[in-house]
Structures are given as C-alpha cells and as structure tokens.
C-alpha atoms as a PDB file:
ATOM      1  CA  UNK A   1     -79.121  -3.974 -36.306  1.00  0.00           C
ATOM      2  CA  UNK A   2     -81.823  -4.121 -34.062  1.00  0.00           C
ATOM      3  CA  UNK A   3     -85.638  -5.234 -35.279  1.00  0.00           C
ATOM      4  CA  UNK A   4     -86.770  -1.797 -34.480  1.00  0.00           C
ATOM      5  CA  UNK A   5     -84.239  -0.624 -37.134  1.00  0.00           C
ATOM      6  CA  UNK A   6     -85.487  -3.165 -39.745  1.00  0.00           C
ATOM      7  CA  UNK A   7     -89.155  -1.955 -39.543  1.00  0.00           C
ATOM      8  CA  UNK A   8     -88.935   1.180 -41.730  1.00  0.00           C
ATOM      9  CA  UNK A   9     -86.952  -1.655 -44.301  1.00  0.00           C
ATOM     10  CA  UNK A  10     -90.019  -4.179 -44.065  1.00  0.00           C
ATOM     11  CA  UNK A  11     -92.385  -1.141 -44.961  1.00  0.00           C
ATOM     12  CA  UNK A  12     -90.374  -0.521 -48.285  1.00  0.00           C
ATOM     13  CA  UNK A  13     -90.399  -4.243 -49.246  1.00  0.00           C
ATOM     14  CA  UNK A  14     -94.082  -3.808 -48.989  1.00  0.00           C
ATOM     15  CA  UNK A  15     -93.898  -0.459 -51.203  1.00  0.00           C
ATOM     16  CA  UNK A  16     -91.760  -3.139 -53.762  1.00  0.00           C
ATOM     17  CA  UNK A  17     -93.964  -5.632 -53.413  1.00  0.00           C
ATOM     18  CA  UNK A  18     -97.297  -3.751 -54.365  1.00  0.00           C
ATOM     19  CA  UNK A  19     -95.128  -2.385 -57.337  1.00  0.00           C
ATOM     20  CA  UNK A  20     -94.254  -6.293 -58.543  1.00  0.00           C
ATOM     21  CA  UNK A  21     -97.844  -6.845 -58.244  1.00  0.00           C
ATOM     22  CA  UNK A  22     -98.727  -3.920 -59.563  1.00  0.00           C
ATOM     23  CA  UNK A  23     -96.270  -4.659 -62.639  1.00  0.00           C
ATOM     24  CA  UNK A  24     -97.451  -7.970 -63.771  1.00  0.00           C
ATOM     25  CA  UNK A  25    -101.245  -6.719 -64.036  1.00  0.00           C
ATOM     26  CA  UNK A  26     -99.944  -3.856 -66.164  1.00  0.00           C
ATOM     27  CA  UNK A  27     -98.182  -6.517 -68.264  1.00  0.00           C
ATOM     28  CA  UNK A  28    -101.386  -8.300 -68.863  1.00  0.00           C
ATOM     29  CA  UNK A  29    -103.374  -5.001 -69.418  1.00  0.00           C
ATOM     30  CA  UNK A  30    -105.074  -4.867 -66.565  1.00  0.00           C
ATOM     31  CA  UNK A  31    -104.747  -1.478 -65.793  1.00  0.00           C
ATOM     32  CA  UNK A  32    -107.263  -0.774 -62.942  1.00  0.00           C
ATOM     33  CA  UNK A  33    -105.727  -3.748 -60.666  1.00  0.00           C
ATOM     34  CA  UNK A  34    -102.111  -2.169 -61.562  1.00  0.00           C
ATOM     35  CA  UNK A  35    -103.165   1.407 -60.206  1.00  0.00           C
ATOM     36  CA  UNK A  36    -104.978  -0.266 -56.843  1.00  0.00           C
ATOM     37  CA  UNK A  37    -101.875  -1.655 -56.110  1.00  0.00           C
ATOM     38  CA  UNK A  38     -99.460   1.509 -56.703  1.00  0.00           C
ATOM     39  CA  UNK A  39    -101.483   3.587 -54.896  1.00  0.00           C
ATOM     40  CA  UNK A  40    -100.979   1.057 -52.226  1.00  0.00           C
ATOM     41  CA  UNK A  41     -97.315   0.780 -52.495  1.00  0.00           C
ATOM     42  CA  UNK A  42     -97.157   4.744 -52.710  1.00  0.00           C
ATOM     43  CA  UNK A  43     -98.815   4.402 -49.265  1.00  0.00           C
ATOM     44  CA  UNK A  44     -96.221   2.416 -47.882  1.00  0.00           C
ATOM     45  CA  UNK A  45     -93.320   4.934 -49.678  1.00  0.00           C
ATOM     46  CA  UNK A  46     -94.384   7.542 -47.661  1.00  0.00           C
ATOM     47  CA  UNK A  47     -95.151   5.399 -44.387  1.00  0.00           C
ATOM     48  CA  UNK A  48     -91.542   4.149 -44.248  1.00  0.00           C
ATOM     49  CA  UNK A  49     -90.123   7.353 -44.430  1.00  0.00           C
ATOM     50  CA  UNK A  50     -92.845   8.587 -41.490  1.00  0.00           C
ATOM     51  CA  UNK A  51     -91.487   5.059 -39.368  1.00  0.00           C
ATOM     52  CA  UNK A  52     -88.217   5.847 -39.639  1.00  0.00           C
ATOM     53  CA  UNK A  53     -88.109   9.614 -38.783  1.00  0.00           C
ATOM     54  CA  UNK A  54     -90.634   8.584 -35.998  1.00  0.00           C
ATOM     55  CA  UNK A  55     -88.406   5.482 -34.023  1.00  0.00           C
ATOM     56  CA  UNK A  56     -85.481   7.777 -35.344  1.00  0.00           C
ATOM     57  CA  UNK A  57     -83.620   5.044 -37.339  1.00  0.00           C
ATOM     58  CA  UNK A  58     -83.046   6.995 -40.967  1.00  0.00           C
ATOM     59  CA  UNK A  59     -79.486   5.360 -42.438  1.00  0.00           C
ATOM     60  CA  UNK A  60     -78.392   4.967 -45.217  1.00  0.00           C
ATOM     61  CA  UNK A  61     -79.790   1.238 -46.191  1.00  0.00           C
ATOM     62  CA  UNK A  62     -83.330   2.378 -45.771  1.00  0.00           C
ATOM     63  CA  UNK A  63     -82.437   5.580 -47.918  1.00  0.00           C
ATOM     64  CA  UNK A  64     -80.995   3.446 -50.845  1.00  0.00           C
ATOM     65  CA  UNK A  65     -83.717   0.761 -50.415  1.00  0.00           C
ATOM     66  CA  UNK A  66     -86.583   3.335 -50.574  1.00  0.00           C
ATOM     67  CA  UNK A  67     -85.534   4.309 -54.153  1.00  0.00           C
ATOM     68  CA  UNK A  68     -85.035   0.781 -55.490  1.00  0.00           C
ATOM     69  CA  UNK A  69     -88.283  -0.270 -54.202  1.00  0.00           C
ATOM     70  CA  UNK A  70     -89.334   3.668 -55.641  1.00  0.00           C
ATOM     71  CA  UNK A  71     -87.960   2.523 -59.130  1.00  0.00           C
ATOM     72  CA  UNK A  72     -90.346  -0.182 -60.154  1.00  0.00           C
ATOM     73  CA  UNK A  73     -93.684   1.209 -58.863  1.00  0.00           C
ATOM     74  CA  UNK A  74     -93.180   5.370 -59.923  1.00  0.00           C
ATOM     75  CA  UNK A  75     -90.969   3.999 -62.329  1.00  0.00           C
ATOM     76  CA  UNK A  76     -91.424   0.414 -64.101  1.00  0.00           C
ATOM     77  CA  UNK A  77     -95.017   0.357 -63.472  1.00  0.00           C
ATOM     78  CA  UNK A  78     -96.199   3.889 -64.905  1.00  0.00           C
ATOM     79  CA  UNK A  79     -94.054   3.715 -68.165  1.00  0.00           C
ATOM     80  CA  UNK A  80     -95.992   0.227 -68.406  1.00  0.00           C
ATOM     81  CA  UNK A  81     -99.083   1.390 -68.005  1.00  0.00           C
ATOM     82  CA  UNK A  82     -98.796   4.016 -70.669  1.00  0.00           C
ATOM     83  CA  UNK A  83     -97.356   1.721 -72.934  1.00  0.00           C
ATOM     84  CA  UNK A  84    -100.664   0.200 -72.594  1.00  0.00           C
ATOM     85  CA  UNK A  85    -102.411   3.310 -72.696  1.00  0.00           C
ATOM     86  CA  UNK A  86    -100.748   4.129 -76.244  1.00  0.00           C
ATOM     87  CA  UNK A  87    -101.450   0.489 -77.316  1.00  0.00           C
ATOM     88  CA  UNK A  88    -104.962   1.126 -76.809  1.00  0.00           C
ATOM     89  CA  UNK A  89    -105.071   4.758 -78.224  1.00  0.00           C
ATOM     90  CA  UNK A  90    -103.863   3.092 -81.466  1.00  0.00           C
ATOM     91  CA  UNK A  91    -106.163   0.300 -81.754  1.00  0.00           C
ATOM     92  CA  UNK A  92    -103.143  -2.817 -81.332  1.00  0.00           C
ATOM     93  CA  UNK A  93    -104.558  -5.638 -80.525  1.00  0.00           C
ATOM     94  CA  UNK A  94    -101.488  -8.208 -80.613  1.00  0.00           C
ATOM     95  CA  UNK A  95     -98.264  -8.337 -79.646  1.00  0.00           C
ATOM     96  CA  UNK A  96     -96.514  -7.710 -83.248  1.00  0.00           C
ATOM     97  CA  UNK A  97     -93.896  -5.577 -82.729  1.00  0.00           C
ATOM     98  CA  UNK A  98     -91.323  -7.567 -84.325  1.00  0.00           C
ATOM     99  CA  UNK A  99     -92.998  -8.920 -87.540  1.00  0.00           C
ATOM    100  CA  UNK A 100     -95.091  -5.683 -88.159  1.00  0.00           C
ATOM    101  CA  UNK A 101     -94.064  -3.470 -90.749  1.00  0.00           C
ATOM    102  CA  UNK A 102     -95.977  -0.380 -89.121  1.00  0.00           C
ATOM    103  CA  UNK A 103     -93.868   2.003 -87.879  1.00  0.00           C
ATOM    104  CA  UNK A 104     -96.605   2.794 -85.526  1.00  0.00           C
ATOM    105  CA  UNK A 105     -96.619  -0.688 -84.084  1.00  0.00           C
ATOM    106  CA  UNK A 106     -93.269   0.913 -81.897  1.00  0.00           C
ATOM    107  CA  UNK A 107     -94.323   4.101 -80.889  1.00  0.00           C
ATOM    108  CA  UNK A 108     -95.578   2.712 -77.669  1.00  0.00           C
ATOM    109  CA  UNK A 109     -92.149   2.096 -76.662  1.00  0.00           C
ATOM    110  CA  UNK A 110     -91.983   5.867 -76.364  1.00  0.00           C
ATOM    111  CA  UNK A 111     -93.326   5.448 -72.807  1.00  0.00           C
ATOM    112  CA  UNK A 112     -90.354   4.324 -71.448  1.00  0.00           C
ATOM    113  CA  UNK A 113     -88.745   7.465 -71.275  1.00  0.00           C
ATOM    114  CA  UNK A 114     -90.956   7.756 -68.154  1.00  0.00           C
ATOM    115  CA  UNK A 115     -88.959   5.033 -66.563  1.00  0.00           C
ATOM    116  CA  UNK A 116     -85.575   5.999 -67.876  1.00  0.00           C
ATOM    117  CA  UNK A 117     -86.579   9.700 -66.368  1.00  0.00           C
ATOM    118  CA  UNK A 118     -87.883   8.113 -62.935  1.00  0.00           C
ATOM    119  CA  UNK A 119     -84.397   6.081 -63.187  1.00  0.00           C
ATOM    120  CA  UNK A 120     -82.200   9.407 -63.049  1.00  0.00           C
ATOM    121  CA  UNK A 121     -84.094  11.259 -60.908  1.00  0.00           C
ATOM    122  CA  UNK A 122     -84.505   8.831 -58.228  1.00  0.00           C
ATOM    123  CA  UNK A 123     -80.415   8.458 -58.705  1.00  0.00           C
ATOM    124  CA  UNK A 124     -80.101  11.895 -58.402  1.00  0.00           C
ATOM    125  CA  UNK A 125     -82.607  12.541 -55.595  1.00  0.00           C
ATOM    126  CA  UNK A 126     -80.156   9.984 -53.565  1.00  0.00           C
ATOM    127  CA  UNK A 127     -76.766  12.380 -53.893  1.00  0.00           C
ATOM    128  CA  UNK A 128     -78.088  15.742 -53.648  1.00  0.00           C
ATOM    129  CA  UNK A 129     -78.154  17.390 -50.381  1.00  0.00           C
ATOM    130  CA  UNK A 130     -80.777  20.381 -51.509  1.00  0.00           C
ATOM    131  CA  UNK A 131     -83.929  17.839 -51.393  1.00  0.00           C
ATOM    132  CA  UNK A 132     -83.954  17.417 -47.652  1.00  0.00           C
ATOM    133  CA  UNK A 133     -87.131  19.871 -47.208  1.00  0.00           C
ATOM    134  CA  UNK A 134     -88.066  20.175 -50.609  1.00  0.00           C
ATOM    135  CA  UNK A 135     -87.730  18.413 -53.864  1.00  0.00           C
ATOM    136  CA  UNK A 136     -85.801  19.681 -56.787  1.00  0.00           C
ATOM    137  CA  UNK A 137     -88.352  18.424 -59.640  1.00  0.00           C
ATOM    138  CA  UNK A 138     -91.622  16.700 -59.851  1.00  0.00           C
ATOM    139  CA  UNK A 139     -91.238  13.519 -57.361  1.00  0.00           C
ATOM    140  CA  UNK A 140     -92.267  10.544 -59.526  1.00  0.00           C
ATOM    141  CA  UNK A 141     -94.993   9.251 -57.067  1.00  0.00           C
ATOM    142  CA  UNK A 142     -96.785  12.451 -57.952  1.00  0.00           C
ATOM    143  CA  UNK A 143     -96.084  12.110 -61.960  1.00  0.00           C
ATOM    144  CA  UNK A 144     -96.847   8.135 -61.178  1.00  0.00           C
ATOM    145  CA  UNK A 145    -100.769   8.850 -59.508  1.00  0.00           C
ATOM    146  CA  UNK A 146    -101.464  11.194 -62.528  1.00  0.00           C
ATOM    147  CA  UNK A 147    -100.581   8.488 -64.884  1.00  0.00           C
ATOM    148  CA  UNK A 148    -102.474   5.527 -63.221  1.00  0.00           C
ATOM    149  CA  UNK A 149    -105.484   7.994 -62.515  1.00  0.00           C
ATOM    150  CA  UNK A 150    -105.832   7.668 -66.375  1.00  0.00           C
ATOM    151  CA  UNK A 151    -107.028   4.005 -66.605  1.00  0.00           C
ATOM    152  CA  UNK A 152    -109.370   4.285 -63.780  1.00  0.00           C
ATOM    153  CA  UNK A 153    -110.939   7.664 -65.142  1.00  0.00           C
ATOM    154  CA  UNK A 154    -111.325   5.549 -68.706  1.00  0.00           C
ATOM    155  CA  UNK A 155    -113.867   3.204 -66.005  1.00  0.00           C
ATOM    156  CA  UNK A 156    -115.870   6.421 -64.760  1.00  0.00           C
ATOM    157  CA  UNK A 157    -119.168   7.034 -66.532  1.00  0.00           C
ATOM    158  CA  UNK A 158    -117.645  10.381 -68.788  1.00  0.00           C
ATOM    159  CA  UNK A 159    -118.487  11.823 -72.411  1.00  0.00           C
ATOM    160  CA  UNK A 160    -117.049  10.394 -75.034  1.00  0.00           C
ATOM    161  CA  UNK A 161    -114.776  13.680 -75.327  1.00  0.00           C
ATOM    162  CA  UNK A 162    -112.850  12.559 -71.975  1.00  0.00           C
ATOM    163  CA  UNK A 163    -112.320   9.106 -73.291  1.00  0.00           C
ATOM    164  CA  UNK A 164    -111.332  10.300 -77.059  1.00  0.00           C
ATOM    165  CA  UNK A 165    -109.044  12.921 -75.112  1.00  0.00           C
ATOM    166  CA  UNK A 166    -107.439  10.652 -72.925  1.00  0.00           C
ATOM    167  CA  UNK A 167    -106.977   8.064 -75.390  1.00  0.00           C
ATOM    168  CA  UNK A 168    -105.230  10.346 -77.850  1.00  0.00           C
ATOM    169  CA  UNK A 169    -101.732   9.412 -78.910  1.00  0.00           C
ATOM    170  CA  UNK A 170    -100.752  12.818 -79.144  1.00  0.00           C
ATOM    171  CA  UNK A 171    -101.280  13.785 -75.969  1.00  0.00           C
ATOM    172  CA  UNK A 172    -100.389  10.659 -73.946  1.00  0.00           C
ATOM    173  CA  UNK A 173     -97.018  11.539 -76.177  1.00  0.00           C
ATOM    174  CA  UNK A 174     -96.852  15.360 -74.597  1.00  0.00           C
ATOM    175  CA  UNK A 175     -97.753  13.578 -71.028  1.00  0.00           C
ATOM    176  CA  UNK A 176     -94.725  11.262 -71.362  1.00  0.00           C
ATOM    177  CA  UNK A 177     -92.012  13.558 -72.340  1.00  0.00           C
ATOM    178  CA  UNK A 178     -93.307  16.435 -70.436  1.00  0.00           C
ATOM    179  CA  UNK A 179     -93.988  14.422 -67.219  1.00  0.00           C
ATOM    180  CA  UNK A 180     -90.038  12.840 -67.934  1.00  0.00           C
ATOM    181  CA  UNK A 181     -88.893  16.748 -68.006  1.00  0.00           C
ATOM    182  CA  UNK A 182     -90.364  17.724 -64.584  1.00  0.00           C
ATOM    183  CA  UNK A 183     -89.068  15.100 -63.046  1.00  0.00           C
ATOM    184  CA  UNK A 184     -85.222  16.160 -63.703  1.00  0.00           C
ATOM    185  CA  UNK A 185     -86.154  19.770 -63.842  1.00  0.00           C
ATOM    186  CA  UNK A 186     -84.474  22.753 -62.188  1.00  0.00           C
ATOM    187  CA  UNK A 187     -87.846  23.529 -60.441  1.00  0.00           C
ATOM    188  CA  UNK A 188     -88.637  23.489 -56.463  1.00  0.00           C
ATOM    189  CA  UNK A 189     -91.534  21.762 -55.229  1.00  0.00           C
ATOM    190  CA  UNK A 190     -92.424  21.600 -51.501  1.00  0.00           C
ATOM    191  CA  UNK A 191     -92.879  18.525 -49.908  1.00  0.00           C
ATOM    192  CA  UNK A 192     -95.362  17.517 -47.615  1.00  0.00           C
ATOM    193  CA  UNK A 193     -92.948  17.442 -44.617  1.00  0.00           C
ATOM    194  CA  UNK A 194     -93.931  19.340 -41.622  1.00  0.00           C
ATOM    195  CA  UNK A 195     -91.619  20.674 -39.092  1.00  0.00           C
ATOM    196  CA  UNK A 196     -93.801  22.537 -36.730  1.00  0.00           C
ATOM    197  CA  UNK A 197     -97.827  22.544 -37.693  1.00  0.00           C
ATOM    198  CA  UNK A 198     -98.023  26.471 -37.510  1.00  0.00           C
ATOM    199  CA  UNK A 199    -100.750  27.525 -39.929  1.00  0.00           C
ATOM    200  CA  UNK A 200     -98.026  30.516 -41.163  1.00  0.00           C
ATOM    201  CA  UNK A 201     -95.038  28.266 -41.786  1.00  0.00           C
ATOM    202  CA  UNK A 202     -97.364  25.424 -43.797  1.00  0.00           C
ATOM    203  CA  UNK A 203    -100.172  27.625 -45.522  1.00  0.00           C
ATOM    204  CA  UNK A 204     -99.100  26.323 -48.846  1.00  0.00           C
ATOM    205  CA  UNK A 205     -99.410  22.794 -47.424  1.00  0.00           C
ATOM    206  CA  UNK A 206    -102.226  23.228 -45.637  1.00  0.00           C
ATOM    207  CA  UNK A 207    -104.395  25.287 -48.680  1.00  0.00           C
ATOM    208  CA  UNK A 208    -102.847  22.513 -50.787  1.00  0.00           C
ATOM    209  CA  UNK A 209    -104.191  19.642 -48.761  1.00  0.00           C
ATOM    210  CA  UNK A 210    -108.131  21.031 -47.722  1.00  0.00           C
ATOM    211  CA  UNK A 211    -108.227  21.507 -51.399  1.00  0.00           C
ATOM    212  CA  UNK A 212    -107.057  17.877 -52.806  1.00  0.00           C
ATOM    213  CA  UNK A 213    -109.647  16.343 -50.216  1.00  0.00           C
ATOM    214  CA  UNK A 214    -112.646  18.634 -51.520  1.00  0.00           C
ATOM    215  CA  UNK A 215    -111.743  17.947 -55.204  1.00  0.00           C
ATOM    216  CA  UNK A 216    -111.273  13.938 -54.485  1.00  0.00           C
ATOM    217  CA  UNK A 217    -114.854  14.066 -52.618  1.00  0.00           C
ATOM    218  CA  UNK A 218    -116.408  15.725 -55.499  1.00  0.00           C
ATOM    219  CA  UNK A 219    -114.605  14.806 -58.755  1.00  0.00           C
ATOM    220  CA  UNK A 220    -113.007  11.461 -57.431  1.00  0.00           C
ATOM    221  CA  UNK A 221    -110.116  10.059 -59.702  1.00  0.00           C
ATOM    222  CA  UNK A 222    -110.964  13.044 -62.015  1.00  0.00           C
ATOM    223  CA  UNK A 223    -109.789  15.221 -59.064  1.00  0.00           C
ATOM    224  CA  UNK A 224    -105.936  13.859 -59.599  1.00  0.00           C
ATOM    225  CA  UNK A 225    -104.470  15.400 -62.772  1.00  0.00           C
ATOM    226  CA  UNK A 226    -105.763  18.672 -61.376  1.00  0.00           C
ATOM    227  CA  UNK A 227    -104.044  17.798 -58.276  1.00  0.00           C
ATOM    228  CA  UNK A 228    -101.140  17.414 -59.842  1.00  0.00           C
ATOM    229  CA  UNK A 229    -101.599  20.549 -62.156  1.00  0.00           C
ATOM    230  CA  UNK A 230    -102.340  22.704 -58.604  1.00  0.00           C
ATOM    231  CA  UNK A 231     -99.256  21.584 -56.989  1.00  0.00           C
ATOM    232  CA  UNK A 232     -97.054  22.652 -59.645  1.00  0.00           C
ATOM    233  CA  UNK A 233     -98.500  25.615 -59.920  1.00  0.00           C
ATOM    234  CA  UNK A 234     -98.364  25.916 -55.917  1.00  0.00           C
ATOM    235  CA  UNK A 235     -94.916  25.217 -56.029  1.00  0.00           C
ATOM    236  CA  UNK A 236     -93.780  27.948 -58.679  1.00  0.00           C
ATOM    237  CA  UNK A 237     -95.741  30.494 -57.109  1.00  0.00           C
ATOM    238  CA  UNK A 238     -94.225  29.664 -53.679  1.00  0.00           C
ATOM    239  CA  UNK A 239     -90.633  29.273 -54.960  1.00  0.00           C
ATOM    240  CA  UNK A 240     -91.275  33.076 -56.628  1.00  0.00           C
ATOM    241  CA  UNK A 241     -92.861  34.614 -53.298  1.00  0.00           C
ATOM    242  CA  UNK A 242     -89.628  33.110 -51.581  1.00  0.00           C
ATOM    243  CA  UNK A 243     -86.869  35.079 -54.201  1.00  0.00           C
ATOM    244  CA  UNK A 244     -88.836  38.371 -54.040  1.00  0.00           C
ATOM    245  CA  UNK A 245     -89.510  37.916 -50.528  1.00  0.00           C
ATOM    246  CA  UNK A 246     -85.456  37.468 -50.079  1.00  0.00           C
END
C-alpha cells in the first residue's frame, strides 16, 4: 500500500488516540478534559472517512479500523464517564465497591450497558449493507456528545434545578438504557453525507445544520442534548414522509 492509502488509517489512530486520552481522564474523574478530547477524536472519525472518500482509498482495513478506534471513544469513554456521573449523583466518594455492603455502591456499573450497546452496534454497523447513506439506529458519536455534554453543562453557571436534574440517578439510569436502545434500534437516521448539495435533495440536512449552529451560538453545550433530541425527531419525521411519499 501506498502512503496516500495509509493517510485515512493515520487519521483514525488519531480518533483512538484522543479516545485513550480521553479514557484515562475519565478514569481519574476528570470529566471536562475527557469530553475535550472526544470531541476531538469525533473530529478525526468523521475526517478519516471525508480523506478517504476524497483520495478515493475506502478498503476494508480503514473500515474495520474506524470502528475499533470508534469503540473506545463512543464506546469505552462515554459508559466511563457516566459511571462517573452516577458516582457523583450518589454522593461515593471512594472506590468501595468490593468491601461495601450497599447495594447502591454497584449501580454505577449500570453504565456499561452503553459500551456493551456501542460494542454491537458498531459490530453490526460493519456487516450490514443498508447503512451506506443512512444509519440504521442512533450512531454512537451522536449518543457519545450528548453524554459528555453533561459534565461540561455541570461547569456552566445554571440553577440549581439543571444541576439536581442532571445529577439524578434516575434519569442518568433512563439516559443509559434508552440511549443503549437507539443505538441497536430498527429506526433510520440520515447521515450527514452529501451526494449532490441541491437544497431539495438535503433540506433535512441543511434545516438540521443552520439550526445546530444557531442553538450552539446561543445556548452553547446546553444546545447538544437538544441537538440530539431534534435529530431524532428529524429523522422519524423524514423516514415517515419517505413511506407515505412511496
């Protein structure tokens, strides 16, 4: 293989490399570092994948790479960082998971359904031949930015009724297991791909993205969980236009 083949490869081991980064300052609880550097390696995910269909050198290495490097930072690192975030919800302090008897002392370990779920769905991404335009579930970078947004909304000057809300057990709980569902759900959602830049063939796209930059400008990492909450909703109205349009 040529270098110019390899370059789309180097990009991923970047995307990795943010997400190694990325994991040991979620280890150590520090959660605002770990989101800088996913939203870094995120960058790079989707830069590789822009490389290679640019120099036209897509195989099946960089394919297989891409979701390895994919699996540790929308995978390793966000079921982390919400372990954290449930750690913190419930007051722990130490690391006493073992000699505790609280049963509460393991329902942290809850979040690692996230990475479990980002586990089979990057798998399954990788053999199914329906995902080339679109994705078939949410794509775990997207459930991964909601998730880190968390932390860095906790540093944003807010009422205490955003921090108590985001630091409730019960709901990080619902955001764990119903983030792990949409990622191996039966549900379209478009993907930011563009094959011609025609305002009538990418409305969705185009409404999707004036409308991400105006809430990031005014509501900064606020702004993201409704991102995320628009582009499912995007998605399901699109995907039901499409049947009764056909």
């Amino acid at each position: 293989m040529t270098f110019k083949q390899h370059i789309p490869n180097y990009i991923t081991l970047l995307n990795l490399l943010s997400g190694l980064i990325a994991v040991l300052f979620a280890a150590i609880n520090e959660l605002e570092m770990a989101a800088y550097f996913v939203f870094i390696g995120i960058f790079f995910d989707f830069f590789d994948g822009f490389i290679a269909r640019l120099l036209n050198v897509q195989g099946e290495l960089g394919k297989q790479l891409d979701s390895l490097a994919d699996v540790v930072t929308s995978g390793v690192v966000p079921g982390i960082v919400m372990f954290q975030l449930l750690r913190r919800s419930l007051e722990q302090q130490d690391v006493i998971w073992f000699t505790s008897l609280d049963k509460l002392v393991y329902l942290p370990f809850v979040a690692l359904i996230i990475t479990l779920a980002s586990a089979y769905r990057l798998a399954k991404f990788n053999i199914d031949t329906r995902q080339s335009n679109s994705f078939i579930g949410l794509p775990t970078p997207a459930l991964t930015l909601f998730i880190l947004s968390l932390p860095l909304i906790l540093t944003q000057e807010h009422s205490s009724f955003t921090r108590i809300l985001i630091l409730n057990p019960l709901i990080l709980i619902a955001i764990t297991l119903v983030g792990s569902y949409l990622m191996n759900a039966n549900i379209v959602m478009f993907a930011l791909k563009f094959k011609s830049y025609k305002l009538k063939e990418n409305y969705v796209k185009y409404a999707f993205l004036v409308i991400s930059v105006f809430l990031l400008l005014m509501l900064q990492y606020m702004a993201v969980p409704l991102i995320l909450f628009m582009y499912i909703g995007l998605s399901v109205v699109q995907t039901l236009f499409f049947k009764r349009s056909n």
